[in-house]
Protein backbone atom coordinates (compact mmCIF):
# COMPACT_ATOMS: atom_id res chain seq x y z
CA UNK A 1 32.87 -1.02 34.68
CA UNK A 2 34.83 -3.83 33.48
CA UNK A 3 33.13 -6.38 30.97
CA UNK A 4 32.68 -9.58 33.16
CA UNK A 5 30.83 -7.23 35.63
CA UNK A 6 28.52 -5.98 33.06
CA UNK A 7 27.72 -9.79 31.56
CA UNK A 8 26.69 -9.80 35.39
CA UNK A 9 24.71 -6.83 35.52
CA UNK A 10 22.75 -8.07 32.45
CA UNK A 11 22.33 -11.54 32.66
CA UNK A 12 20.97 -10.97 36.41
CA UNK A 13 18.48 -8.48 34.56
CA UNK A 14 17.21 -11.11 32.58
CA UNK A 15 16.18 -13.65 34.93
CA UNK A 16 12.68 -11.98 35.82
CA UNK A 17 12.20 -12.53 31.94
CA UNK A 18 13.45 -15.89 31.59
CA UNK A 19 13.60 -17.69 34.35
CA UNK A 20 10.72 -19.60 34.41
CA UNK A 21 9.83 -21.35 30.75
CA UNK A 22 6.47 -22.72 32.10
CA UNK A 23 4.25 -20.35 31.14
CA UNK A 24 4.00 -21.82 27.22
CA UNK A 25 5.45 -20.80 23.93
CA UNK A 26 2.19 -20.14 21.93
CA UNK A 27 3.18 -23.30 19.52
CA UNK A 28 0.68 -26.55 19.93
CA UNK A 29 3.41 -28.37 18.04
CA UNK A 30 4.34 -31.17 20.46
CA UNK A 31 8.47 -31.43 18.91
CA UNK A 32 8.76 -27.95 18.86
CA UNK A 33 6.96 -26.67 21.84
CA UNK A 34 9.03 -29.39 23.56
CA UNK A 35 12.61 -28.16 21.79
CA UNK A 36 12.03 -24.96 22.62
CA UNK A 37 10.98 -24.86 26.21
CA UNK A 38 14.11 -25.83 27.63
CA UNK A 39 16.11 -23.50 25.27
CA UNK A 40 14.01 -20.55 26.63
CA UNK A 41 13.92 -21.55 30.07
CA UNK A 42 16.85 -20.18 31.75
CA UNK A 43 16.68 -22.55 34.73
CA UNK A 44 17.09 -25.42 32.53
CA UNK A 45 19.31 -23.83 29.60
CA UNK A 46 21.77 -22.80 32.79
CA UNK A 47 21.38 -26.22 34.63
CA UNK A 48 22.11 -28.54 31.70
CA UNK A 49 24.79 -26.50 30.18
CA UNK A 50 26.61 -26.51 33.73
CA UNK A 51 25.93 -30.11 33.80
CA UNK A 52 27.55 -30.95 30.69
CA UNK A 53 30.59 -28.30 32.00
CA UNK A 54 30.87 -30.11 34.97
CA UNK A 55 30.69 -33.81 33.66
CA UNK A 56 33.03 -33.04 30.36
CA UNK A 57 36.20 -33.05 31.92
CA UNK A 58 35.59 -36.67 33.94
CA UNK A 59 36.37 -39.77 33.44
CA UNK A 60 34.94 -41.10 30.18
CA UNK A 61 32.44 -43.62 31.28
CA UNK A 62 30.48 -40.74 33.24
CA UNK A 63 31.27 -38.33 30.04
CA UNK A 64 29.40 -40.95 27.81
CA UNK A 65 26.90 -41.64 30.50
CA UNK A 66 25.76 -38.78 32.15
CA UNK A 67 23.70 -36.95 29.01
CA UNK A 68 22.08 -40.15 28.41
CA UNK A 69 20.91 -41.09 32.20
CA UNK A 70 19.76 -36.92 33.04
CA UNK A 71 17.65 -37.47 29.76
CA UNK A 72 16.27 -40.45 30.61
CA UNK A 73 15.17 -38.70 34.08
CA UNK A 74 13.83 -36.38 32.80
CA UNK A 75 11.31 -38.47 31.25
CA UNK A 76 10.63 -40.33 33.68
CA UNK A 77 9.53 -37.04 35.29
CA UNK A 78 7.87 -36.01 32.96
CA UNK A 79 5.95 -39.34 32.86
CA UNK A 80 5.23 -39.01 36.33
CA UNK A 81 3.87 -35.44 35.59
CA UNK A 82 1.67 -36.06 32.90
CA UNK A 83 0.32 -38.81 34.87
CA UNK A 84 -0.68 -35.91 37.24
CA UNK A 85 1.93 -36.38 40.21
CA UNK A 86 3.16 -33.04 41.33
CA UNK A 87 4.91 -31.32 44.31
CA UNK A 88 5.28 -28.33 45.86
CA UNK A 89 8.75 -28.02 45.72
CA UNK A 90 9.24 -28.60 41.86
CA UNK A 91 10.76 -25.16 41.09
CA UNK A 92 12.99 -25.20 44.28
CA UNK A 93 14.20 -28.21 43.00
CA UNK A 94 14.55 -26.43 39.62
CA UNK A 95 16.46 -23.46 41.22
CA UNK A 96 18.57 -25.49 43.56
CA UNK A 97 19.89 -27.94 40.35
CA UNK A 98 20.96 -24.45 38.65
CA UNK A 99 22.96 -23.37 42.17
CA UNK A 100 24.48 -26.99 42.93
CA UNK A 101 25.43 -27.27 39.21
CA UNK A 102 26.95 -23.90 39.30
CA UNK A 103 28.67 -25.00 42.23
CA UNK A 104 29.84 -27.93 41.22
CA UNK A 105 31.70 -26.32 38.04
CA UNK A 106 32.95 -23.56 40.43
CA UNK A 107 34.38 -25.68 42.61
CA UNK A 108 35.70 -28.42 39.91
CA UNK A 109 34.32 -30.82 42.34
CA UNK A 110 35.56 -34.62 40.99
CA UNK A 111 32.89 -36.54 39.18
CA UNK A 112 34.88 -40.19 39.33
CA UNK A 113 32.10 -42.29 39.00
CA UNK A 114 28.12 -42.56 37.78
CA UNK A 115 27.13 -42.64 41.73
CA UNK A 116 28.14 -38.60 41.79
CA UNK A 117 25.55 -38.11 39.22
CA UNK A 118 22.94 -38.67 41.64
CA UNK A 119 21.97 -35.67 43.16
CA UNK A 120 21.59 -34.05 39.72
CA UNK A 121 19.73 -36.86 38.29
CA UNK A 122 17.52 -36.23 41.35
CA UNK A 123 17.12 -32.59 39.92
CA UNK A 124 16.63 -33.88 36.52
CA UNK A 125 13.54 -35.70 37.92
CA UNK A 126 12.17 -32.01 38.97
CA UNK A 127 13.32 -30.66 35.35
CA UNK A 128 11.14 -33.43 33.68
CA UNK A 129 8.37 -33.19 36.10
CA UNK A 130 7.81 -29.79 35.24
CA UNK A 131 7.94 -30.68 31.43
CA UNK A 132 5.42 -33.25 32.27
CA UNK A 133 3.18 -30.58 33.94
CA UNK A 134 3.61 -27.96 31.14
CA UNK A 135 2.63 -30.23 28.07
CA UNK A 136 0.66 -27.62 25.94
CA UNK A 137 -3.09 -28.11 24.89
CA UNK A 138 -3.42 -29.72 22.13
CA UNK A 139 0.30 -31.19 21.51
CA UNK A 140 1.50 -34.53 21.48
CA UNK A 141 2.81 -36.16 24.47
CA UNK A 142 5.12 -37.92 22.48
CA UNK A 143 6.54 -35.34 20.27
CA UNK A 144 6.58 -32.60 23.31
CA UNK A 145 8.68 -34.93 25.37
CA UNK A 146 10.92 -35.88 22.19
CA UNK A 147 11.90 -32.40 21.64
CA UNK A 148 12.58 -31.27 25.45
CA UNK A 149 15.04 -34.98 25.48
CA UNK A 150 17.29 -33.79 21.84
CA UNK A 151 17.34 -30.01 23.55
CA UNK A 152 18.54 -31.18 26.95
CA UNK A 153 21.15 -33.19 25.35
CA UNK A 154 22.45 -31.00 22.68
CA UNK A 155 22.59 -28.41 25.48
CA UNK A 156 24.58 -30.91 27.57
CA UNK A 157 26.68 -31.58 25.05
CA UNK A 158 27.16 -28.11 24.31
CA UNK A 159 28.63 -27.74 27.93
CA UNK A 160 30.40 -30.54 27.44
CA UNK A 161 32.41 -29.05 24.26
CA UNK A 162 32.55 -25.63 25.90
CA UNK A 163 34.32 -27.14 28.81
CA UNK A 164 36.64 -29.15 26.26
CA UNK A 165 37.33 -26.00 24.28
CA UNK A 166 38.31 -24.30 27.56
CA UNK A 167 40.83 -26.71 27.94
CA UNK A 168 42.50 -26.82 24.36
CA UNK A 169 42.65 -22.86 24.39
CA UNK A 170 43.89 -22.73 28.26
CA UNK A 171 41.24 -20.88 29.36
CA UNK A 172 42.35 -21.58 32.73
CA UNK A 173 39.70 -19.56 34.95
CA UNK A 174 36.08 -20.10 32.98
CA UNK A 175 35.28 -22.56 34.96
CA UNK A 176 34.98 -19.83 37.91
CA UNK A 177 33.31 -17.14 36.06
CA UNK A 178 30.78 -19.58 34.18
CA UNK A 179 30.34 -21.64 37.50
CA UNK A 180 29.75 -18.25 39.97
CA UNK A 181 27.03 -16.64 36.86
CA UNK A 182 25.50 -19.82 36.89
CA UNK A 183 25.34 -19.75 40.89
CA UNK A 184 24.20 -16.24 41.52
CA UNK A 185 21.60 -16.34 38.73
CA UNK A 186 19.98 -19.77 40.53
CA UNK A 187 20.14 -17.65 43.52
CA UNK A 188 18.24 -15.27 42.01
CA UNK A 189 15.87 -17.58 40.52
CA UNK A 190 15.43 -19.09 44.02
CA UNK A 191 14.82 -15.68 45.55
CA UNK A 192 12.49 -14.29 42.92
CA UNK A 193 10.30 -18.12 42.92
C-alpha cells in the first residue's frame, strides 16, 4: 500500500476519536481550556488550517484579512452561545465548513475579494457558537474565548505558511491531496454526527 493511502487509512481512523472536541479537556483554566479545544478538535484544527491554505495564496488584502474577520466570528458566536442561543444544526455546520474548505483548496477556487469569505465566515459563526456552548465549569469566559481566538489564528496562519511553503518548494499537487483528506474526513465527520 503506497504511503498517501495509508495517511488515508489512518487519519480516517481517527476521526471517531477526534472529531468532535466538545466533550471538555478536564482543565477549568479558561486560556488553556480555550487553546486547546480547537487544537484537539479535528473539525476545527482541519477547517481553519484549510482556511488559511485556501486564503494564503490570494490577493493580499484577503491574506491580511481573512484570519482576523473568521476570528472575530467566531466570537461573536461564541457570544451568541454563551448568551444561550443554540441550533440544531451547529455541528452540520461544523462538518460542512471542514468539506467546503476542503473543497475549496481542492479545487483552488479564486478568493479575489473579502465578499468570498462569506460562506466560511458563516461557518466560523457555527465554530464559535459551539465554543460558546462548551465554556467549561468553572473557567473564565474571557480567558476561554481568548485562547480558542490565538489557536484559530495561529492555526490559520499555519495553513497559510504551509500553503506558501508549497509554493517555494514546488510542491505542485498538495493542494489536492491536503484538500481531498480534508474533504473525505468532513464527510466522515458528517456521516458519523
Amino acid at each position: 500500500m503506497k504511503f498517501h493511502k495509508k495517511l488515508i487509512a489512518a487519519l480516517v481512523l481517527m476521526v471517531p476519536v477526534l472529531a468532535n472536541a466538545h466533550a471538555g479537556h478536564g482543565d477549568t483554566n479558561g486560556f488553556v481550556s480555550g487553546f486547546v479545544h480547537p487544537m484537539f478538535g479535528l473539525d476545527h484544527l482541519l477547517a481553519l488550517l484549510a482556511l488559511g491554505f485556501w486564503v494564503a495564496l490570494s490577493q493580499r488584502a484577503v491574506r491580511l484579512a481573512a484570519p482576523m474577520l473568521v476570528v472575530i466570528a467566531m466570537l461573536v458566536g461564541a457570544s451568541l452561545g454563551v448568551l444561550g442561543f443554540s441550533f440544531a444544526g451547529v455541528e452540520w455546520g461544523i462538518a460542512a465548513s471542514v468539506i467546503l474548505s476542503g473543497l475549496a483548496v481542492t479545487l483552488r477556487l479564486p478568493v479575489t475579494h473579502l465578499a468570498a469569505l462569506l460562506p466560511m465566515i458563516g461557518f466560523a459563526l457555527c465554530h464559535g457558537l459551539a465554543h460558546g456552548m462548551e465554556v467549561p465549569a468553572g473557567a473564565s469566559t474571557v480567558g476561554f474565548f481568548a485562547g480558542f481566538a490565538v489557536a484559530a489564528f495561529l492555526i490559520m496562519m499555519s495553513g497559510m505558511l504551509v500553503a506558501r511553503g508549497a509554493v517555494l518548494l514546488k510542491a505542485k499537487h498538495i493542494h489536492l491531496w491536503l484538500g481531498l483528506i480534508v474533504t473525505l474526513l468532513g464527510g466522515a465527520m458528517l456521516g458519523l454526527g
